[in-house]
PDB file of N, CA and C in Angstrom:
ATOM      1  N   UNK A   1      46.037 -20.856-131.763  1.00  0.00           N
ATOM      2  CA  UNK A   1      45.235 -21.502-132.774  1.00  0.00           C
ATOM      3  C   UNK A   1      43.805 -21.590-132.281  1.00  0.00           C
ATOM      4  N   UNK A   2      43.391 -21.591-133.100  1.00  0.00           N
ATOM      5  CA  UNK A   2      41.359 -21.357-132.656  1.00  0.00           C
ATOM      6  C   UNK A   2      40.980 -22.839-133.016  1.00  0.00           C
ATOM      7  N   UNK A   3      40.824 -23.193-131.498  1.00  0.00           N
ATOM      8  CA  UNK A   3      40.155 -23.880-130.833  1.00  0.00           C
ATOM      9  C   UNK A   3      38.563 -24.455-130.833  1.00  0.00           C
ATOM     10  N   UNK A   4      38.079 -25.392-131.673  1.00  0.00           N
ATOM     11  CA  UNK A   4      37.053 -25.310-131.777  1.00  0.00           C
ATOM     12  C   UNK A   4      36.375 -26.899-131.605  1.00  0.00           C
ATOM     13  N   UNK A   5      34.975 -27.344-130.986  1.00  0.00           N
ATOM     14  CA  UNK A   5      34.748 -28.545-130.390  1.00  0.00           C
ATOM     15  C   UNK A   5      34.113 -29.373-131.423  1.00  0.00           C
ATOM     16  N   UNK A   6      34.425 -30.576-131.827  1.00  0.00           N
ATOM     17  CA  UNK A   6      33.940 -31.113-132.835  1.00  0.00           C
ATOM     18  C   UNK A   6      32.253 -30.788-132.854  1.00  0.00           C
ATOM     19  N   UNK A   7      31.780 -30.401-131.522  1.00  0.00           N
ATOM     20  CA  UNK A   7      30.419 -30.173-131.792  1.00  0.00           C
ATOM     21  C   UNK A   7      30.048 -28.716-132.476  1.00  0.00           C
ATOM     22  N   UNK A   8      31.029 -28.097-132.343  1.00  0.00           N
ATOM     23  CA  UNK A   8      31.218 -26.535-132.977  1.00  0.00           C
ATOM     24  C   UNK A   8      31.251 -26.623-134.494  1.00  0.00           C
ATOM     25  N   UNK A   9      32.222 -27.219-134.316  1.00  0.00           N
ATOM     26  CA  UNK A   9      32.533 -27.410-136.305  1.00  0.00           C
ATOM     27  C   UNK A   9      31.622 -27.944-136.235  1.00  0.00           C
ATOM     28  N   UNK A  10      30.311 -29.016-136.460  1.00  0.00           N
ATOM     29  CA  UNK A  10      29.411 -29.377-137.006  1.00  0.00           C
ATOM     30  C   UNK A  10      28.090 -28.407-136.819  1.00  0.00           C
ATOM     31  N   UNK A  11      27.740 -28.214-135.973  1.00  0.00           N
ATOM     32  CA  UNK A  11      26.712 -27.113-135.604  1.00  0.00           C
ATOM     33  C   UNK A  11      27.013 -25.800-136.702  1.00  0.00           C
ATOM     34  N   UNK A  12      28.422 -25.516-136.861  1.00  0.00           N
ATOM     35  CA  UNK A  12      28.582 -24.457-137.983  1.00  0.00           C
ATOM     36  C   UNK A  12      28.680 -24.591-139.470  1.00  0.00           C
ATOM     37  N   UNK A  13      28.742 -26.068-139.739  1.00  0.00           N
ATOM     38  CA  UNK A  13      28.826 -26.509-141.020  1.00  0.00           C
ATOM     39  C   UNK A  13      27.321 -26.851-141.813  1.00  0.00           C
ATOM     40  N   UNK A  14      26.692 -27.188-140.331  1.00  0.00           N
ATOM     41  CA  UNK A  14      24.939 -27.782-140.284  1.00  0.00           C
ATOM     42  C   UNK A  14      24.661 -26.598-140.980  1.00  0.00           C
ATOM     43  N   UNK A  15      24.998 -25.384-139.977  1.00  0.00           N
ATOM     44  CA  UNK A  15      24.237 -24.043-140.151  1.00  0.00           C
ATOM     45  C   UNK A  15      24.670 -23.448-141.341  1.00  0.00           C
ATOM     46  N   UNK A  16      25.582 -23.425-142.076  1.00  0.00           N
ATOM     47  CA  UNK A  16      26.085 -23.012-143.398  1.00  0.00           C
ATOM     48  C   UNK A  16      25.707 -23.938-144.047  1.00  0.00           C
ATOM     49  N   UNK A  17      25.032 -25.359-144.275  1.00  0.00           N
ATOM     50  CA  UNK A  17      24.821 -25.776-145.493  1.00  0.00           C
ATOM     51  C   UNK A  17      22.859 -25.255-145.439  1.00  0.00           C
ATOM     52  N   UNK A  18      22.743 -24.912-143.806  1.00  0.00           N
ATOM     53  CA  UNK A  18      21.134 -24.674-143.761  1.00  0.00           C
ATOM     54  C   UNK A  18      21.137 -23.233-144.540  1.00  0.00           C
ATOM     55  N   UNK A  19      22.075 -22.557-144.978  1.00  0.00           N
ATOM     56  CA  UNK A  19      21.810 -21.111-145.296  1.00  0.00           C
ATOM     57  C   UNK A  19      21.852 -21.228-146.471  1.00  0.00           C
ATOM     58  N   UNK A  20      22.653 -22.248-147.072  1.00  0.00           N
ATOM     59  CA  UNK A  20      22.977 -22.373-148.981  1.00  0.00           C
ATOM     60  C   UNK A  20      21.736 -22.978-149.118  1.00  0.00           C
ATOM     61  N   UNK A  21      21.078 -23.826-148.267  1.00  0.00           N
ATOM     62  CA  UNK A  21      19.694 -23.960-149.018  1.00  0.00           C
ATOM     63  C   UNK A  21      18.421 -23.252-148.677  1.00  0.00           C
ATOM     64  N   UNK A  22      18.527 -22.139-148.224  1.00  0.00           N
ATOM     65  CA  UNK A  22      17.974 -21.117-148.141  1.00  0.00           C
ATOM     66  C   UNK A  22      18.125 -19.650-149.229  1.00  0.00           C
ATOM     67  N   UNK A  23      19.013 -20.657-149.797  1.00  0.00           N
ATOM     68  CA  UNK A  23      20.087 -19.134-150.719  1.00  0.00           C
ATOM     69  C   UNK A  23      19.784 -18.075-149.565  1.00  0.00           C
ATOM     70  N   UNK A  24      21.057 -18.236-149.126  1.00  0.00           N
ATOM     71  CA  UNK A  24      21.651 -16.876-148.308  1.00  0.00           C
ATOM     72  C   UNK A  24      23.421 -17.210-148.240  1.00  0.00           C
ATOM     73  N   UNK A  25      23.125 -16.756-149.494  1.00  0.00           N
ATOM     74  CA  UNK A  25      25.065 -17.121-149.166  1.00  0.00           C
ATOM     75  C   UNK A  25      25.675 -16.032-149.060  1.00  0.00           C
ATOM     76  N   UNK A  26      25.681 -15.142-148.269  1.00  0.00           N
ATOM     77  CA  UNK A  26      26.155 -14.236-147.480  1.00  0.00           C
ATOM     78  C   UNK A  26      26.509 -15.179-146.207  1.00  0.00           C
ATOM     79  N   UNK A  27      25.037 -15.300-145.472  1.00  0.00           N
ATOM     80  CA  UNK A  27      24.921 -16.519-144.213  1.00  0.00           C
ATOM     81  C   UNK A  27      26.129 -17.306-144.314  1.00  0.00           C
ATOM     82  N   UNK A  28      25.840 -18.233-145.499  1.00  0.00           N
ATOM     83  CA  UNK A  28      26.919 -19.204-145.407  1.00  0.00           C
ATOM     84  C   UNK A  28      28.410 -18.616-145.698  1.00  0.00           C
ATOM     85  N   UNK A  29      28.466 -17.459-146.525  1.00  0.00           N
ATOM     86  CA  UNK A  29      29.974 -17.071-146.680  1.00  0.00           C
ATOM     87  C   UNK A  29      30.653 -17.187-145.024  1.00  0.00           C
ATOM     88  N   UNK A  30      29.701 -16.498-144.359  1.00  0.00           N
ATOM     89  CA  UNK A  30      29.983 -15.481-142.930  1.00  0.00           C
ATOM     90  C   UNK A  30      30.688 -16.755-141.824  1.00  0.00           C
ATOM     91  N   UNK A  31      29.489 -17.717-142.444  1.00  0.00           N
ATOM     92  CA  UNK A  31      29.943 -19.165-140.920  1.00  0.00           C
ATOM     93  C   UNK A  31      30.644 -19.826-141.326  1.00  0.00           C
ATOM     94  N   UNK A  32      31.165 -20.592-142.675  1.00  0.00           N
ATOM     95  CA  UNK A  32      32.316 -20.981-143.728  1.00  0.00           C
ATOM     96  C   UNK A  32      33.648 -19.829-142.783  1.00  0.00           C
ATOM     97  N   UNK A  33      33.351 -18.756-142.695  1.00  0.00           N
ATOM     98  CA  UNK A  33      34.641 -17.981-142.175  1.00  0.00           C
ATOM     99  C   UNK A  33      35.009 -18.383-140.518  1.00  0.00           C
ATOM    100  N   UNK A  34      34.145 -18.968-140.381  1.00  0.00           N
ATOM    101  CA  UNK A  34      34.857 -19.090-138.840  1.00  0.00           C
ATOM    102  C   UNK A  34      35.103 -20.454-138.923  1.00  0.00           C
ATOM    103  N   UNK A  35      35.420 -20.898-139.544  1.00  0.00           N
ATOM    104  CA  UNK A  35      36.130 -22.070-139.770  1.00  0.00           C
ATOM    105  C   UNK A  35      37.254 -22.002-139.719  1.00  0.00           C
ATOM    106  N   UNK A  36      38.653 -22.712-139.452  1.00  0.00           N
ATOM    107  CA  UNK A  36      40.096 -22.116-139.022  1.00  0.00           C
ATOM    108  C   UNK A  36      40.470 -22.756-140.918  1.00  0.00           C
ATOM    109  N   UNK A  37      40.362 -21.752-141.654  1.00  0.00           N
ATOM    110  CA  UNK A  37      41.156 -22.392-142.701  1.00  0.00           C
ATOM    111  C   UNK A  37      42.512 -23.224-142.996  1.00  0.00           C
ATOM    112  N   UNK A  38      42.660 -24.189-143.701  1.00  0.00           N
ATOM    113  CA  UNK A  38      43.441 -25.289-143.481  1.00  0.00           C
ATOM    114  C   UNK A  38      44.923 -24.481-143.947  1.00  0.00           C
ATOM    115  N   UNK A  39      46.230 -24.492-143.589  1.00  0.00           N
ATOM    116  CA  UNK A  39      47.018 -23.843-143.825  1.00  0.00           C
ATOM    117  C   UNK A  39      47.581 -24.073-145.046  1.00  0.00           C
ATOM    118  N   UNK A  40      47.225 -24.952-145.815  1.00  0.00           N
ATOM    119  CA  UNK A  40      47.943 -25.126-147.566  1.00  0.00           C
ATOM    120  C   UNK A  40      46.732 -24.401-148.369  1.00  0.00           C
ATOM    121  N   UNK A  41      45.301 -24.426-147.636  1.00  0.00           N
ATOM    122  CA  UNK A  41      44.214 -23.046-148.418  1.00  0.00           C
ATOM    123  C   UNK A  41      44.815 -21.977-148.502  1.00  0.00           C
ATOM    124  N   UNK A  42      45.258 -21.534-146.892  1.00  0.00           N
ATOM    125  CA  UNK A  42      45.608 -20.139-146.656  1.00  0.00           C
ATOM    126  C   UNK A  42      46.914 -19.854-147.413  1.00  0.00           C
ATOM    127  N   UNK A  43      47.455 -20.474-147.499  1.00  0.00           N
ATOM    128  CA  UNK A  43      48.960 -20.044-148.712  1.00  0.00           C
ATOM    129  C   UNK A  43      48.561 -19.796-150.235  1.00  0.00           C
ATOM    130  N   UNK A  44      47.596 -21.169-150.162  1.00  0.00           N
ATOM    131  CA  UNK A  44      47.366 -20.642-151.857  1.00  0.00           C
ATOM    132  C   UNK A  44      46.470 -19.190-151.711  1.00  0.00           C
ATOM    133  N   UNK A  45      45.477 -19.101-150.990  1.00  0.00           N
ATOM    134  CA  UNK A  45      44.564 -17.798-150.626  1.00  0.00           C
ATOM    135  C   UNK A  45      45.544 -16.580-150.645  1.00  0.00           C
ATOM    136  N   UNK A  46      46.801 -16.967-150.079  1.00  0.00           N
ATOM    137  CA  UNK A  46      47.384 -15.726-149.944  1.00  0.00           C
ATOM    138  C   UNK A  46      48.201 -15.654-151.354  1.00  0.00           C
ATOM    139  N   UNK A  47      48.803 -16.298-151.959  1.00  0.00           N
ATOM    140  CA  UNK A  47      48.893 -16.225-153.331  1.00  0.00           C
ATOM    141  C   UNK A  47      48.789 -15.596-154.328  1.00  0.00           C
ATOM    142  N   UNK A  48      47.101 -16.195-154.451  1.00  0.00           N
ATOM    143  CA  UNK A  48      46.077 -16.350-155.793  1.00  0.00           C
ATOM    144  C   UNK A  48      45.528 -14.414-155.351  1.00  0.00           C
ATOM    145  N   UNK A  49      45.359 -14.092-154.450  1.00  0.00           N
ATOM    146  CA  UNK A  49      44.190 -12.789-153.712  1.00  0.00           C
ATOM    147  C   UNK A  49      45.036 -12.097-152.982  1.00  0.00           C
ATOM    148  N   UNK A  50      46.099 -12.296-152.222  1.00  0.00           N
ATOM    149  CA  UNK A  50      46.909 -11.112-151.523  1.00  0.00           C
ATOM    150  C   UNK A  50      46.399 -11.239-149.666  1.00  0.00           C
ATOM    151  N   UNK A  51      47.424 -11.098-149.060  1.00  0.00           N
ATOM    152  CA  UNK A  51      47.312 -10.542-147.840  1.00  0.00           C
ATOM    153  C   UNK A  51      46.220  -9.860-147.078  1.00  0.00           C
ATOM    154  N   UNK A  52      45.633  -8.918-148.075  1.00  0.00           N
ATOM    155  CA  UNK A  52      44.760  -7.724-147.924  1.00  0.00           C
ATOM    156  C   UNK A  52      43.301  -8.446-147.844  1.00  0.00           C
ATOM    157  N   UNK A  53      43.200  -9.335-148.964  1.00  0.00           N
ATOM    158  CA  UNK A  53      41.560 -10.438-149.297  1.00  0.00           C
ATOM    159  C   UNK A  53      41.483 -11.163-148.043  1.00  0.00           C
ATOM    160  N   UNK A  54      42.700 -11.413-147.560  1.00  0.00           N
ATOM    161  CA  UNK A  54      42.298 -12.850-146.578  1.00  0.00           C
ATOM    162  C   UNK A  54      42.202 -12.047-145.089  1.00  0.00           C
ATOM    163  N   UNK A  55      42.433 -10.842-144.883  1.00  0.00           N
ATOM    164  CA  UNK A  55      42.407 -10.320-143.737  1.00  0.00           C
ATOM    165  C   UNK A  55      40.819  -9.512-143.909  1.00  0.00           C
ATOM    166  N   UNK A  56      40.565  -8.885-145.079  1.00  0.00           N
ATOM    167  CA  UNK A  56      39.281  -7.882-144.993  1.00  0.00           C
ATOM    168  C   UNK A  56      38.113  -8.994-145.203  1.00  0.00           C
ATOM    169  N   UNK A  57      38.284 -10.334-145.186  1.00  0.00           N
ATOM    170  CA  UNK A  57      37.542 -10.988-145.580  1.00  0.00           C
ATOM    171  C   UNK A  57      37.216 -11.925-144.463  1.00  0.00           C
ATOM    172  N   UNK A  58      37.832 -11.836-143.282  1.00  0.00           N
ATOM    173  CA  UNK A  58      38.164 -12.300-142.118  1.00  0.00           C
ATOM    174  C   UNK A  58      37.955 -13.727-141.780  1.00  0.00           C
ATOM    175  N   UNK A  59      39.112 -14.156-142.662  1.00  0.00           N
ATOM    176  CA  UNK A  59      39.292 -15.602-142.083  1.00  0.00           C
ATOM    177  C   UNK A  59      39.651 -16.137-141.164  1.00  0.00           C
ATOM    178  N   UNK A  60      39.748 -17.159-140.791  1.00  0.00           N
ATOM    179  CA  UNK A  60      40.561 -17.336-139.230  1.00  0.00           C
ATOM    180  C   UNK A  60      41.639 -17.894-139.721  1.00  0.00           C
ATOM    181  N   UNK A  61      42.514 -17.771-139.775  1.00  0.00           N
ATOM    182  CA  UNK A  61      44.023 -17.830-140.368  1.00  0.00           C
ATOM    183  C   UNK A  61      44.694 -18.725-139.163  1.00  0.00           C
ATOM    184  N   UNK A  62      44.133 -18.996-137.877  1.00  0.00           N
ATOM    185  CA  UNK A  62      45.168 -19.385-136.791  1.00  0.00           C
ATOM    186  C   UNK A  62      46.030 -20.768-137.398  1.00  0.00           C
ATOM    187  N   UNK A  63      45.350 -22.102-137.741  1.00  0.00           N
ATOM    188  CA  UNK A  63      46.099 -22.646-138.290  1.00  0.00           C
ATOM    189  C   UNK A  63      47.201 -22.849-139.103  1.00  0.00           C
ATOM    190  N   UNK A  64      47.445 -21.602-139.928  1.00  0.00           N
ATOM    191  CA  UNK A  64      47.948 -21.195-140.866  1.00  0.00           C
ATOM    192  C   UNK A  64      48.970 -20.464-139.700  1.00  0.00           C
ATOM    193  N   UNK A  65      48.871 -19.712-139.198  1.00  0.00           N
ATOM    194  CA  UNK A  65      49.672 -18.847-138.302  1.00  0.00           C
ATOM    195  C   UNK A  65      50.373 -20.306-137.399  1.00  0.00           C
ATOM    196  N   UNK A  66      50.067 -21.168-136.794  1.00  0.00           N
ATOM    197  CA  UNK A  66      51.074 -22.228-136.186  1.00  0.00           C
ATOM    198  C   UNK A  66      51.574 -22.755-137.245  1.00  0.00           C
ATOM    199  N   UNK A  67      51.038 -23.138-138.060  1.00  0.00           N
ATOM    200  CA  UNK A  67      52.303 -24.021-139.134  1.00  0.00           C
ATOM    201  C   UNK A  67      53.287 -23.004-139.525  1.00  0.00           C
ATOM    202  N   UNK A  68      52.736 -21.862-140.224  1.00  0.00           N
ATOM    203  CA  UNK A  68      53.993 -21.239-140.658  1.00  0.00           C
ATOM    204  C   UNK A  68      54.860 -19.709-139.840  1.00  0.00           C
ATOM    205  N   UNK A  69      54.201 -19.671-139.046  1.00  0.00           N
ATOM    206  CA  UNK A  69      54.848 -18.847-137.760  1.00  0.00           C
ATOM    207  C   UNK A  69      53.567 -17.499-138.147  1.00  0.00           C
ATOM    208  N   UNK A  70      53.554 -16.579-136.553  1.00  0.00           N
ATOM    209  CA  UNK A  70      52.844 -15.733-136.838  1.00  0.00           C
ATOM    210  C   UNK A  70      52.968 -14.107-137.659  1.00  0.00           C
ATOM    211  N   UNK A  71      53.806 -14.441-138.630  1.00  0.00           N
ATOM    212  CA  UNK A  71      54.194 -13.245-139.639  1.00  0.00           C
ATOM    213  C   UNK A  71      54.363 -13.741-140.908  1.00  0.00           C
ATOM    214  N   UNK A  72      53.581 -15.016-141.472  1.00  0.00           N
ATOM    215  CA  UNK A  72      53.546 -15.318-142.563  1.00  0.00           C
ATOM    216  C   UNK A  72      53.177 -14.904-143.738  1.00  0.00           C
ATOM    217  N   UNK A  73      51.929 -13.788-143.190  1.00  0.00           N
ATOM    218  CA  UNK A  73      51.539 -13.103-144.293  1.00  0.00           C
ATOM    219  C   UNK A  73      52.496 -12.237-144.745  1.00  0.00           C
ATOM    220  N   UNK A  74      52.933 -11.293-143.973  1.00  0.00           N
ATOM    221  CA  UNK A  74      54.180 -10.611-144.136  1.00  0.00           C
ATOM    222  C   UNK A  74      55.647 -10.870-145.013  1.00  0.00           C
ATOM    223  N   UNK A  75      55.414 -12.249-145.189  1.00  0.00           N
ATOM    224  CA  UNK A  75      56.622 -12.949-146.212  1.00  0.00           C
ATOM    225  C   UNK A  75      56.239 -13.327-147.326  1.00  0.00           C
TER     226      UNK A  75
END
């Protein structure tokens, strides 16, 4: 699971809300992604968009991978 320091998550959340008010939401798409998405997102994500969206789109899935084992997408 990806490991990250409460000073991390804020420094990256700082920096993604500094890019939406810059309109650069590319920026912010990009640092929003290294965020470990919460594992009831990543189910519905995998859902609603497919396997294929949440991998070419490169989320960090690790959370999602400990709750529901690491071949979840696969099911």
């Amino acid at each position: 699971m990806s490991q990250l320091t409460n000073e991390q998550t804020s420094y990256i959340i700082h920096a993604s809300l500094e890019a939406a008010a810059r309109g650069d939401a590319a920026e912010e798409s990009r640092l929003i992604r290294l965020l470990p998405l919460a594992p009831h997102l990543a189910k519905v994500a995998k859902e609603m968009w497919g396997k294929e969206y949440l991998l070419q789109e490169g989320y960090d899935l690790s959370e999602a991978d400990a709750a529901f084992g690491a071949d979840w997408l696969d099911r």
